[in-house]
Protein backbone atom coordinates (compact mmCIF):
# COMPACT_ATOMS: atom_id res chain seq x y z
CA UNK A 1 4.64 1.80 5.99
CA UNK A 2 3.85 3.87 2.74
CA UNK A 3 5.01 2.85 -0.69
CA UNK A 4 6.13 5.43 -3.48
CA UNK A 5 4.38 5.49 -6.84
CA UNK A 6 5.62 2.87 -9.03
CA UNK A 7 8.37 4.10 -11.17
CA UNK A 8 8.43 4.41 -14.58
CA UNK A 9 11.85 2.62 -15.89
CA UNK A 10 12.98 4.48 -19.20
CA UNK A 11 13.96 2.16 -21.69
CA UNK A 12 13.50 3.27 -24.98
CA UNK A 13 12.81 1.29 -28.39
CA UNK A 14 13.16 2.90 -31.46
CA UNK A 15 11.01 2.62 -34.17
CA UNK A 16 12.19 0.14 -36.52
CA UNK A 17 11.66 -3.68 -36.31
CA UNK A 18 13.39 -7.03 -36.95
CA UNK A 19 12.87 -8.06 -40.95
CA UNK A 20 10.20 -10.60 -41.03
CA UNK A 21 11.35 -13.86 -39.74
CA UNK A 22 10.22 -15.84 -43.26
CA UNK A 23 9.53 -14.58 -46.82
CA UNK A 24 5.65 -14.18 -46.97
CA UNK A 25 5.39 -14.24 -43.03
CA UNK A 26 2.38 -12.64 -41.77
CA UNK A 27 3.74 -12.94 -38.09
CA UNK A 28 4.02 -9.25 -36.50
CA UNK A 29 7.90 -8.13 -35.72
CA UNK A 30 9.22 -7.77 -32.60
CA UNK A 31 10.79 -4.45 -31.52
CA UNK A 32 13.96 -3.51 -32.19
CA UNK A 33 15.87 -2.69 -28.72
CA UNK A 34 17.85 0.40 -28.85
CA UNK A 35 19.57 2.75 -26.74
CA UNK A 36 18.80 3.00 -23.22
CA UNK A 37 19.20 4.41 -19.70
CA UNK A 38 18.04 1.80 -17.07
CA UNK A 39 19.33 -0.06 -14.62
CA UNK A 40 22.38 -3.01 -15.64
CA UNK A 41 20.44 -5.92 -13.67
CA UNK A 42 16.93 -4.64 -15.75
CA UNK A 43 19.15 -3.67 -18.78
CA UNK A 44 20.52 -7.56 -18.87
CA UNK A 45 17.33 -8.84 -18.15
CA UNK A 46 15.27 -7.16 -21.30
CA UNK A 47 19.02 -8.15 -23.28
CA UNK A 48 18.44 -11.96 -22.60
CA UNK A 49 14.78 -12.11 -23.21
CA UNK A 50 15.23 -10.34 -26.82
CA UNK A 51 17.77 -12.66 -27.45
CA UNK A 52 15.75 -15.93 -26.92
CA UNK A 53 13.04 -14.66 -29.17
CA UNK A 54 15.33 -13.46 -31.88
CA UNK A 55 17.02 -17.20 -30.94
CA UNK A 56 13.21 -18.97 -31.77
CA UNK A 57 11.37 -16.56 -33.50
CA UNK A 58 8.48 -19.59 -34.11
CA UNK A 59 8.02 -19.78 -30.62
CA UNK A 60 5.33 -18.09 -28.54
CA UNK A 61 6.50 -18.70 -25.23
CA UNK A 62 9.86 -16.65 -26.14
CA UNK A 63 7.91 -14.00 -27.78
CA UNK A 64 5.64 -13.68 -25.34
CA UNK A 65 8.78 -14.09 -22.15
CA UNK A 66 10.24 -10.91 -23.80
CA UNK A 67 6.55 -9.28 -23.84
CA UNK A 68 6.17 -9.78 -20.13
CA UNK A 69 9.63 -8.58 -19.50
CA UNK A 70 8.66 -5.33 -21.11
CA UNK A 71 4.93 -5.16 -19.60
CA UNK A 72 6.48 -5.42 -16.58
CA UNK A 73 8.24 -2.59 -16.18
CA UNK A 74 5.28 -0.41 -18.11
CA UNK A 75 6.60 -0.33 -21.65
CA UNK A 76 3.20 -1.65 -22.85
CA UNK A 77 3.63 -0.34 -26.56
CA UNK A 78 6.68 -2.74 -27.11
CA UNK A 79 5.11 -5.60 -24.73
CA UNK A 80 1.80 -4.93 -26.67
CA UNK A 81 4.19 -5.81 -30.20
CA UNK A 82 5.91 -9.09 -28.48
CA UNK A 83 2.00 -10.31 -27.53
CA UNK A 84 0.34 -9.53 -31.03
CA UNK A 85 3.11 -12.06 -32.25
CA UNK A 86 2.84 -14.43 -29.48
CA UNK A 87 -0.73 -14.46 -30.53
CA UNK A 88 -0.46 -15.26 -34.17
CA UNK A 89 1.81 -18.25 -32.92
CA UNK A 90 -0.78 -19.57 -30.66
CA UNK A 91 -4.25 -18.10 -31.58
CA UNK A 92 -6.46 -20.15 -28.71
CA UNK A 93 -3.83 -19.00 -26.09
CA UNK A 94 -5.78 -17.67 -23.18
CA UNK A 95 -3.00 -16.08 -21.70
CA UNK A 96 -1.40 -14.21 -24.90
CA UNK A 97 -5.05 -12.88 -25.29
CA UNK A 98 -4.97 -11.63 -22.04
CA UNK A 99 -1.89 -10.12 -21.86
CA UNK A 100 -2.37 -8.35 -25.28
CA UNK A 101 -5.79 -7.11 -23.79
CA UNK A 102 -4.01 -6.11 -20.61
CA UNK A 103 -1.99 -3.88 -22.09
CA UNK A 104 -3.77 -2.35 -24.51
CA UNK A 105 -6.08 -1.16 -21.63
CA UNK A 106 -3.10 0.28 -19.66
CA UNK A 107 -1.71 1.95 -22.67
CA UNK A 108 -5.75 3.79 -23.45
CA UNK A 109 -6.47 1.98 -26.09
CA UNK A 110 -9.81 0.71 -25.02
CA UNK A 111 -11.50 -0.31 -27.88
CA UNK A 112 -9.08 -2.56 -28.92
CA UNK A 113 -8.77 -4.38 -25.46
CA UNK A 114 -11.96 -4.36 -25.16
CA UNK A 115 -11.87 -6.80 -28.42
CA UNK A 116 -8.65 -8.37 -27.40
CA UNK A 117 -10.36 -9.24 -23.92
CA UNK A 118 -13.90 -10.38 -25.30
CA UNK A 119 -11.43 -13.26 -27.40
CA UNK A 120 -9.69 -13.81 -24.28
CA UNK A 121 -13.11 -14.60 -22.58
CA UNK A 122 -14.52 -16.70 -25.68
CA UNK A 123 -11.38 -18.85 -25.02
CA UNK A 124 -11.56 -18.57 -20.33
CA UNK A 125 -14.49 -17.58 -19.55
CA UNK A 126 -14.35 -17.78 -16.13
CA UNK A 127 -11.29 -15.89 -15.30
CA UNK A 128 -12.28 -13.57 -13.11
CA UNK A 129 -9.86 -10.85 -13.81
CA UNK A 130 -10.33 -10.94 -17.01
CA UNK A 131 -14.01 -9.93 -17.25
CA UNK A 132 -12.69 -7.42 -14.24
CA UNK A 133 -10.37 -5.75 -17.20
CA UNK A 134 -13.14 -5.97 -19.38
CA UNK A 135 -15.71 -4.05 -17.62
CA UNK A 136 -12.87 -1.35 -16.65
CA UNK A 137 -12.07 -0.92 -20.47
CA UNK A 138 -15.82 -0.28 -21.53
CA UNK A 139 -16.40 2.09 -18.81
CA UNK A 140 -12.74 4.06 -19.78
CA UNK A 141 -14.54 3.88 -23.10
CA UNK A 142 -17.49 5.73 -21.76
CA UNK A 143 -19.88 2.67 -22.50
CA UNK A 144 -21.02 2.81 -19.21
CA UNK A 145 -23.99 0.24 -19.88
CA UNK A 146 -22.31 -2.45 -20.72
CA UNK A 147 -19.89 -1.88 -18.15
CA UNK A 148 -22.67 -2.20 -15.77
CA UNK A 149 -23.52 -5.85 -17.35
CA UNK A 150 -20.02 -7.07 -17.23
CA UNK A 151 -20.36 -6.24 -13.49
CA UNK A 152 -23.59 -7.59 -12.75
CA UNK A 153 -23.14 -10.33 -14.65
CA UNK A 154 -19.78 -10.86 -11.97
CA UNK A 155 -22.08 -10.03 -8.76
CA UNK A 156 -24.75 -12.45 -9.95
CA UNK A 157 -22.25 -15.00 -9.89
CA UNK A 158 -19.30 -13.79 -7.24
CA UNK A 159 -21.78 -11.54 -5.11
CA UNK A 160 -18.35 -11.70 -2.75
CA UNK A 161 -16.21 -9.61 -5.14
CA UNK A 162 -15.19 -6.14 -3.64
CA UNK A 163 -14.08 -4.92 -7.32
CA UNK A 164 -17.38 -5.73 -9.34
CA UNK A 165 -19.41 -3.59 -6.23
CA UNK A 166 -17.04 -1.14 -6.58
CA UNK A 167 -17.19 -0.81 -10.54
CA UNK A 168 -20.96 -1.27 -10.45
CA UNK A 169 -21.00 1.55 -8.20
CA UNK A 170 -19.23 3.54 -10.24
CA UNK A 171 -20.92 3.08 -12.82
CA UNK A 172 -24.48 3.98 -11.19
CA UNK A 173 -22.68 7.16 -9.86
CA UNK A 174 -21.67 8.04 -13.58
CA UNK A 175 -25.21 7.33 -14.77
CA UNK A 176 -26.74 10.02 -12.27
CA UNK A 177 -28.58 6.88 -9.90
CA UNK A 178 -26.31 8.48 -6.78
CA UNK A 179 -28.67 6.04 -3.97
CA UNK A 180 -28.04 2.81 -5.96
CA UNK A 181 -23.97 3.97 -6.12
CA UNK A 182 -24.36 4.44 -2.95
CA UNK A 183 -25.01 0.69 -2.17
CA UNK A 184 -23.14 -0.68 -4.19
CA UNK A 185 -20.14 0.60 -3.07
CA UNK A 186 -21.20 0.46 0.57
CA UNK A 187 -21.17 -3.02 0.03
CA UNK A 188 -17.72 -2.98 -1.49
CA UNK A 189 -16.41 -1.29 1.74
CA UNK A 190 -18.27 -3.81 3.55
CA UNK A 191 -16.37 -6.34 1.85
CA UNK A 192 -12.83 -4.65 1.61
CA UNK A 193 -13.36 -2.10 4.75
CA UNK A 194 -9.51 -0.64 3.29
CA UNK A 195 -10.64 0.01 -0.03
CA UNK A 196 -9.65 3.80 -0.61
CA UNK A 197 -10.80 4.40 -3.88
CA UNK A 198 -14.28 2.86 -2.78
CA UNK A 199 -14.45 5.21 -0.04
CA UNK A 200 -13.57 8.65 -1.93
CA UNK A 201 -16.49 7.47 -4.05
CA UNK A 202 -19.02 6.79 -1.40
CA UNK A 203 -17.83 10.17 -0.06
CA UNK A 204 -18.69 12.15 -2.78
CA UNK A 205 -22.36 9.57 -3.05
CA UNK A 206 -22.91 11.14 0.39
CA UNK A 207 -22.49 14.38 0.08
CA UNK A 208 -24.73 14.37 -2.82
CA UNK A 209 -27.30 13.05 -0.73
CA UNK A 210 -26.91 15.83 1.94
CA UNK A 211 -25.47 13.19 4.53
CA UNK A 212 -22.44 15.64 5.50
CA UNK A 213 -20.67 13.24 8.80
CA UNK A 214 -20.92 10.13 6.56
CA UNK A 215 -19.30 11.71 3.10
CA UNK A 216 -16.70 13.45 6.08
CA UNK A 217 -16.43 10.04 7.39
CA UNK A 218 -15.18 8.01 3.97
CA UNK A 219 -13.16 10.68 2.87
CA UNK A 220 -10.98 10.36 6.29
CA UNK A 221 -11.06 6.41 5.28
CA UNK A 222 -10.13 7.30 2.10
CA UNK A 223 -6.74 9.12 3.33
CA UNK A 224 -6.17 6.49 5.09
CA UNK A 225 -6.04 3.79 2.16
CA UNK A 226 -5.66 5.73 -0.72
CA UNK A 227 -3.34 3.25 -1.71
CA UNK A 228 -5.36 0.01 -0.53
CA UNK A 229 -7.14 -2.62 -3.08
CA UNK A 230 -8.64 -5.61 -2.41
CA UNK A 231 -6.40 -8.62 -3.05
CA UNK A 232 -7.15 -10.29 -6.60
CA UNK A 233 -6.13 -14.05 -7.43
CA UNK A 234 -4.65 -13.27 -10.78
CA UNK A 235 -1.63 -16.16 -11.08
CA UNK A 236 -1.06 -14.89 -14.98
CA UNK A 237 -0.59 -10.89 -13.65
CA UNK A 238 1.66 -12.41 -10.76
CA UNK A 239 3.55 -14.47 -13.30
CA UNK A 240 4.40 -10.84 -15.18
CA UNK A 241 4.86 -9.04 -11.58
CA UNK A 242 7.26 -11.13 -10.51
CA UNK A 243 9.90 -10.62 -13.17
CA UNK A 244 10.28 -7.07 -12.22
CA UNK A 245 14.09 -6.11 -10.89
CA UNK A 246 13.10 -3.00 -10.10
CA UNK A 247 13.92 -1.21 -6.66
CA UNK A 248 10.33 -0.46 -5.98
CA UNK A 249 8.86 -3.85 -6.78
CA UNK A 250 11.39 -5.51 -3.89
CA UNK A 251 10.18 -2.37 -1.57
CA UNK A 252 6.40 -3.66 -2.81
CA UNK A 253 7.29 -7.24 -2.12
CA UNK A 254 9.13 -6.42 1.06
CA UNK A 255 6.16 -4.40 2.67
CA UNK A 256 3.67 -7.36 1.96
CA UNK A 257 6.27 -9.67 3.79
CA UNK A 258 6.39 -7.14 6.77
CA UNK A 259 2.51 -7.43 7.09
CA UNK A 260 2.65 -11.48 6.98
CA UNK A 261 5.01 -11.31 10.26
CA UNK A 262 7.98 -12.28 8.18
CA UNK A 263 10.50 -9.32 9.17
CA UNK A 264 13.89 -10.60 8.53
CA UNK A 265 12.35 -11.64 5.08
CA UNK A 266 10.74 -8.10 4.34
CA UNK A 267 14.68 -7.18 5.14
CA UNK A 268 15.97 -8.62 2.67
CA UNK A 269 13.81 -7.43 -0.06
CA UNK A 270 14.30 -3.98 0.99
CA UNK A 271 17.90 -4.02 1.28
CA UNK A 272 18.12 -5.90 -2.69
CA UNK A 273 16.10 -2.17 -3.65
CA UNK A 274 18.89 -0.58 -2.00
CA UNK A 275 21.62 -2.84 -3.63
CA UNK A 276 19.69 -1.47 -7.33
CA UNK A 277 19.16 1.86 -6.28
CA UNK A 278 20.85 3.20 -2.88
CA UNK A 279 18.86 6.57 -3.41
CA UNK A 280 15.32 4.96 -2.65
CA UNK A 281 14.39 7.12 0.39
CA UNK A 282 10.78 4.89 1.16
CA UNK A 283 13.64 1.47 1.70
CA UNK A 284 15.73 3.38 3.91
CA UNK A 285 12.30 4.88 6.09
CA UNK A 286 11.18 1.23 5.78
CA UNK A 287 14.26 -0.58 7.03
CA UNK A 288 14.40 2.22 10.26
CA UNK A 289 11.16 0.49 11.80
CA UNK A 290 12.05 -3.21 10.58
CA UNK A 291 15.56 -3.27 12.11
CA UNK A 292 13.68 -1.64 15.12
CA UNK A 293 11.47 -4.26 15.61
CA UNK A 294 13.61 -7.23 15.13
CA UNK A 295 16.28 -5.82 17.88
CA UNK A 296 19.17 -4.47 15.53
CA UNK A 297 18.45 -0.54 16.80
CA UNK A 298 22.33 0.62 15.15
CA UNK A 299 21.21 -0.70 11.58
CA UNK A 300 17.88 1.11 11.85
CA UNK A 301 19.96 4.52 12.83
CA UNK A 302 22.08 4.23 9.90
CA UNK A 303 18.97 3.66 7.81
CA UNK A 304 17.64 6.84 9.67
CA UNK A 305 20.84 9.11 8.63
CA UNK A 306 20.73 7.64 4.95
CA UNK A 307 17.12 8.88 4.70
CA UNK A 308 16.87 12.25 6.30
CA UNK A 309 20.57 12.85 4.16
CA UNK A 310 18.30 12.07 0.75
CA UNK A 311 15.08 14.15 2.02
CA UNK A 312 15.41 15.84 5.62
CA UNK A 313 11.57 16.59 5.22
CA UNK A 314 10.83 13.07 5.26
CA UNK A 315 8.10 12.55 8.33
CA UNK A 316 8.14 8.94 8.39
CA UNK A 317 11.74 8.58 8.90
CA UNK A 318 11.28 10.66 11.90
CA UNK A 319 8.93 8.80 13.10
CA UNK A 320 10.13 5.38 12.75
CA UNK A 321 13.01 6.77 14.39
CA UNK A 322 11.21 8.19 17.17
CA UNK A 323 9.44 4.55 17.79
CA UNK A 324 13.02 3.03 17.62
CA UNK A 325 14.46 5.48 20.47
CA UNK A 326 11.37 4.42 22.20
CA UNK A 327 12.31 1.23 22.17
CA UNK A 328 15.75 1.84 23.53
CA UNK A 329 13.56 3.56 26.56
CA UNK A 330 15.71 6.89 25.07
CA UNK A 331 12.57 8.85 25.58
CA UNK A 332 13.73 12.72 25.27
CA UNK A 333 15.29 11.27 22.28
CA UNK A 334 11.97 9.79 20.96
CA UNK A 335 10.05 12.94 22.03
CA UNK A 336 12.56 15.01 19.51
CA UNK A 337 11.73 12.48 16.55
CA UNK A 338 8.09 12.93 16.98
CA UNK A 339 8.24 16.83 17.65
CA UNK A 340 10.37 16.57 14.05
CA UNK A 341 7.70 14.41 12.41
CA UNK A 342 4.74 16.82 13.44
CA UNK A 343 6.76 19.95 12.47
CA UNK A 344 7.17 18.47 9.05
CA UNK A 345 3.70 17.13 8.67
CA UNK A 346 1.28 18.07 11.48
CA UNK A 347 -1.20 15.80 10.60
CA UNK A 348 0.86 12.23 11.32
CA UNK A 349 -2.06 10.75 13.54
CA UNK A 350 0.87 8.03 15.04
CA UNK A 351 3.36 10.85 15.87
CA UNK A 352 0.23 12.61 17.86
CA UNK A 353 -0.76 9.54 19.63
CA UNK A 354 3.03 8.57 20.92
CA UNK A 355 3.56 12.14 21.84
CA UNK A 356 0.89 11.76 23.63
CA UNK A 357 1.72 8.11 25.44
CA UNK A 358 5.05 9.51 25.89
CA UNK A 359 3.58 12.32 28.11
CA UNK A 360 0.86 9.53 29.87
CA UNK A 361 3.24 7.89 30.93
CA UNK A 362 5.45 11.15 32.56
CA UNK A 363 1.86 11.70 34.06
CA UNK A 364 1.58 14.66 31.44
CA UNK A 365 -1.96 13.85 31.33
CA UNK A 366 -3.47 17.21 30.16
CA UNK A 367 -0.75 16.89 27.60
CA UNK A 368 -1.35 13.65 26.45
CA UNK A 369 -4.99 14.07 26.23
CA UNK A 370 -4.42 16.84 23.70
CA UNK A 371 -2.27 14.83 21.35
CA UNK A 372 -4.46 11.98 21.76
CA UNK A 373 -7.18 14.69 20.72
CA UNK A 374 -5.22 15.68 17.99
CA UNK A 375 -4.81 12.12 16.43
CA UNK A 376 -8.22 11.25 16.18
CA UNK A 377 -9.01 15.17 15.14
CA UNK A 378 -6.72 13.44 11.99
CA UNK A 379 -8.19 9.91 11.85
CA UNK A 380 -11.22 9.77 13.37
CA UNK A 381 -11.18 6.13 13.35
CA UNK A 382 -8.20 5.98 15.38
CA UNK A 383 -8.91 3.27 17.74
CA UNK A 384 -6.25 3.21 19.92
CA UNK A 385 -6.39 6.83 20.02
CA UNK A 386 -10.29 6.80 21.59
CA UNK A 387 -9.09 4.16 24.03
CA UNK A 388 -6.37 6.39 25.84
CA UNK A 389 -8.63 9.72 25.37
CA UNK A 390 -11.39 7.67 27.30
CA UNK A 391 -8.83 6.24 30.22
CA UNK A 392 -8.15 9.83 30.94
CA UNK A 393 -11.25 10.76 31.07
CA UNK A 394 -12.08 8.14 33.06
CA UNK A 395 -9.74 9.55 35.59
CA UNK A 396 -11.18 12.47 35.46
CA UNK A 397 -14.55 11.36 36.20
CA UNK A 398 -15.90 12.14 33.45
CA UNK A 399 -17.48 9.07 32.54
CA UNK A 400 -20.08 9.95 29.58
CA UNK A 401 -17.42 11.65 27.31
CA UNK A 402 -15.47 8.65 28.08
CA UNK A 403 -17.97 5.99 27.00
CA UNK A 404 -18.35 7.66 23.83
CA UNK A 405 -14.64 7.30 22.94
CA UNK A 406 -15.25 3.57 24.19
CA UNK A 407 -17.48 3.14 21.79
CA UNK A 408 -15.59 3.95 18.61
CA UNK A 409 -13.18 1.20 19.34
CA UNK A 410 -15.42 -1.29 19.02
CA UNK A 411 -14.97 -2.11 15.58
CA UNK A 412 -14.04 -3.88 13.62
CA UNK A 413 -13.66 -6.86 15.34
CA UNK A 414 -10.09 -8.32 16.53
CA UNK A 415 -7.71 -9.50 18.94
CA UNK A 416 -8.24 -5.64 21.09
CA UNK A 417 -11.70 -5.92 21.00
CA UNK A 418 -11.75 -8.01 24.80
CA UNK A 419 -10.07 -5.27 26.16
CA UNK A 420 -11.96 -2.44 24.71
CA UNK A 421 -15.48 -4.16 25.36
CA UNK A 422 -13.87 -4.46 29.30
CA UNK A 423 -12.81 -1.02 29.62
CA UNK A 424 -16.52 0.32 27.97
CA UNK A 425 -18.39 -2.18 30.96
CA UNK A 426 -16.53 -1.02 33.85
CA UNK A 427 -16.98 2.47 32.32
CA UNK A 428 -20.80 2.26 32.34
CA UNK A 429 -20.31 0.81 35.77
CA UNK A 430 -18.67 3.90 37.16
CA UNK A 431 -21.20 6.02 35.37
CA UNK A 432 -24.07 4.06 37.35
CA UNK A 433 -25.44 2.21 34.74
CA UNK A 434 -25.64 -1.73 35.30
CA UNK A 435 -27.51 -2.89 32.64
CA UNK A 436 -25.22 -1.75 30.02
CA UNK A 437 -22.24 -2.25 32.10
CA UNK A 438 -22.98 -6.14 32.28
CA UNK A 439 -24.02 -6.07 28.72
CA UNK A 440 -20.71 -5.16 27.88
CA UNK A 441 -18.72 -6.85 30.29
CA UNK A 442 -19.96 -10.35 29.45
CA UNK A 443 -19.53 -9.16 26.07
CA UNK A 444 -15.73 -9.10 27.41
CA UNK A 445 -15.89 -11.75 28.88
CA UNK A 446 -17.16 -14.43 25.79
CA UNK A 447 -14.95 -12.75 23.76
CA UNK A 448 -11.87 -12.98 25.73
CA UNK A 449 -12.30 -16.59 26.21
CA UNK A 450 -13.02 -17.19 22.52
CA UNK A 451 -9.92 -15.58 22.06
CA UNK A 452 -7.77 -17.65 24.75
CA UNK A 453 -6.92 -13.97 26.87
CA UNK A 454 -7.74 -15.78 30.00
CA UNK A 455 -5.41 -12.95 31.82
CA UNK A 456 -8.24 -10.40 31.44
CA UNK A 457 -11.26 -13.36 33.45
CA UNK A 458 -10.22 -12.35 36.50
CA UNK A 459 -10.83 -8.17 36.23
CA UNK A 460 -13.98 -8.78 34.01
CA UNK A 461 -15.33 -11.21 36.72
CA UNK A 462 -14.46 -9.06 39.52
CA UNK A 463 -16.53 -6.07 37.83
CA UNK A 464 -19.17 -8.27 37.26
CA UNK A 465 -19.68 -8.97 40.86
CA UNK A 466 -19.50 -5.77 41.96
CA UNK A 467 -22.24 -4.52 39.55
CA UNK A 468 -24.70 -7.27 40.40
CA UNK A 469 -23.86 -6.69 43.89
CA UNK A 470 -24.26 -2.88 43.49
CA UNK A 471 -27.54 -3.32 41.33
CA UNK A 472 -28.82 -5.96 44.56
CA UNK A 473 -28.11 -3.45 47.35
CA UNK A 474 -28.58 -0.03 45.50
């Protein structure tokens, strides 16, 4: 499922600030809340924490509560205010220091988090996202050198960590040393295969180094995850994240739930964006597929309606839709919904490939192949997409075209691998080549049992037979 851009709550402060708390107080004010148009549950929300740190203006931990209630949803000039003053109330704070830093960065003004987060570090300096923030703020600063310490200092220490590759990389790449970038973030994909942003910049590494089908090959990746980052342990971020009322942070929350397995739970978070904002067209696309998939088909249609009424050009509500009628085995239905998603966008990869297993499976094969031609044509690492293109072939005899679909689903590594290793060894069988074909079908065969399919032993076994027996009477 896709995720809209974050969105950008307006709640407006004005200008003017609370009178010091104490004669002679050096403490910095807090903002003074004004007129606004947000949301009542938000609204409320910012009300109660500006009340608790007018209510204990000594305190940090109010000052700072009503900082992360305003950093959260992106007012960082005003959250910026409520940490300077948490700050003064508890200098050594760690977490003030960071926060303050944090925000300054989002909010451009680099030099001064690049300060704020060098005190931060004095005070933790192993917190990892910390000296992350730091390095990003020096190179938005253009002091690419250091940069490149803050991240090698990370990698000689956390050679593991996705982000440092990726910022080191960057920063080679903006220093004109286009091999070393190169490497760096090759490693970072290596690390974080869905990185996006680490795969437009390898792209653009590549093509500078004349390798055209690699650079072409990232920047498909790249489409694919524009979106994607590596996850980050960063409990003090979370703590601020996880205030946020907002429609779009339930969708965010909901989406990570769908990807654990926990459906009815990714639900419920999507349905509380629609209880804040019933417009959100990405929770109504979202909700088609989940209601699919846990067997409540007449929700997911009125999710369906509700989304194409709010954007009728909306592909992925088409599509979901189309999977759901598939489910119901309504497959003229389904058919429709993915002829609407392609005529909308005509370069959904998944409305291509179930066009095309609709049509495999009404023996449409010439059909189906060209769909199935026509996802991968989109993503070329479409897996799945390879593997039907290759059984076709495979019917068709033509066995070398075949194995070299095969071939591009064997990675990365999972729980389909078994299969695709089997269908690659038989493959090579038919095509008269033994040696490879047992290569690859014991290859099946260890990892099937590693992976408890023990329904596949009996085919792979029976293939390997027949190719020893073929290869000892020729």
């Amino acid at each position: 499922m896709l995720m809209e851009r974050p969105l950008a709550l307006a709640i407006a402060f004005l200008a003017a600030v609370v009178p010091r708390i104490a004669p002679g107080s050096e403490l910095p004010p807090l903002p003074r809340l004004g007129p606004a148009n947000s949301f009542p549950a938000i609204r409320q929300q910012i009300l109660e924490a500006y009340s608790q740190a007018r209510a204990h203006p000594g305190e940090a931990a109010a000052s700072g509560k009503l900082g992360m209630v305003l950093d959260t949803y992106e007012q960082y000039a005003d959250a910026a205010a409520c940490y300077e003053r948490a700050r003064a109330l508890e200098p050594n704070s760690f977490q003030w220091l960071y926060y303050l830093g944090w925000v300054q960065s989002a909010a451009g003004r680099y030099r001064e988090a690049v300060q704020t987060l060098n005190q931060a570090l004095q005070v933790n300096p192993d917190y990892l996202s910390a000296q992350l923030k730091l390095a990003e703020a020096l190179a938005a600063r253009g002091d690419w050198e250091e940069s490149g310490e803050v991240y090698q200092a990370i990698l000689a220490r956390r050679p593991d960590c996705a982000q440092a590759c990726y910022g080191a990389g960057r920063v080679r790449a903006a220093r004109g040393d286009t091999p070393g970038a190169a490497e760096l973030l090759g490693r970072a994909c290596a690390l974080f295969p869905a990185y996006g942003a680490a795969h437009y910049l390898l792209a653009l590494a590549y093509r500078k180094l004349g390798n055209a089908a690699a650079s072409r090959e990232h920047f498909a990746l790249y489409e694919r995850n524009v979106t994607a980052v590596p996850p980050l342990e960063d409990p003090l971020r979370q703590a601020v994240l996880e205030l946020n009322r907002g429609a779009n942070r339930h969708i965010e929350r909901g989406i990570a739930l769908e990807q654990a397995g926990m459906l009815r739970e990714a639900i419920a978070e999507h349905e509380a964006a629609l209880a804040i904002s019933p417009n959100q067209v990405q929770a109504h696309v979202n909700l088609i597929s989940l209601y699919g998939r846990t067997g409540q088909p007449e929700k997911g249609e009125e999710h369906y309606r509700a989304a194409i009424k709010l954007n009728p050009n909306a592909a992925d509500a088409h599509y979901d839709y189309g999977v759901l009628l598939f489910r119901k085995h309504e497959y003229a239905e389904a058919e429709q919904a993915f002829r609407r998603a392609l005529a909308i966008n005509p370069f959904h990869a998944d409305a291509h490939h179930n066009l095309g297993y609709l049509y495999e499976q009404q023996g449409r094969l010439e059909e189906a192949l060209q769909e199935y031609q026509e996802a991968v044509k989109d993503q070329p690492d479409y897996r799945l997409a390879h593997f039907h293109i290759g059984r076709i072939l495979v019917n068709q005899n033509k066995y070398q075209e075949a194995i070299q679909h095969f071939l591009k689903t064997l990675t990365p590594e999972d729980e389909a691998t078994p299969g695709y290793l089997y269908a690659l060894g038989a493959t090579y069988g038919r095509a008269g080549d033994g040696a490879r074909a047992l290569d690859y079908l014991h290859k099946a065969r260890d990892e099937a049992t590693a992976r408890g399919q023990t329904a596949l032993l009996p085919g792979i076994d029976r293939d390997i037979r027949t190719v020893e027996q073929e290869q000892r009477h020729p």
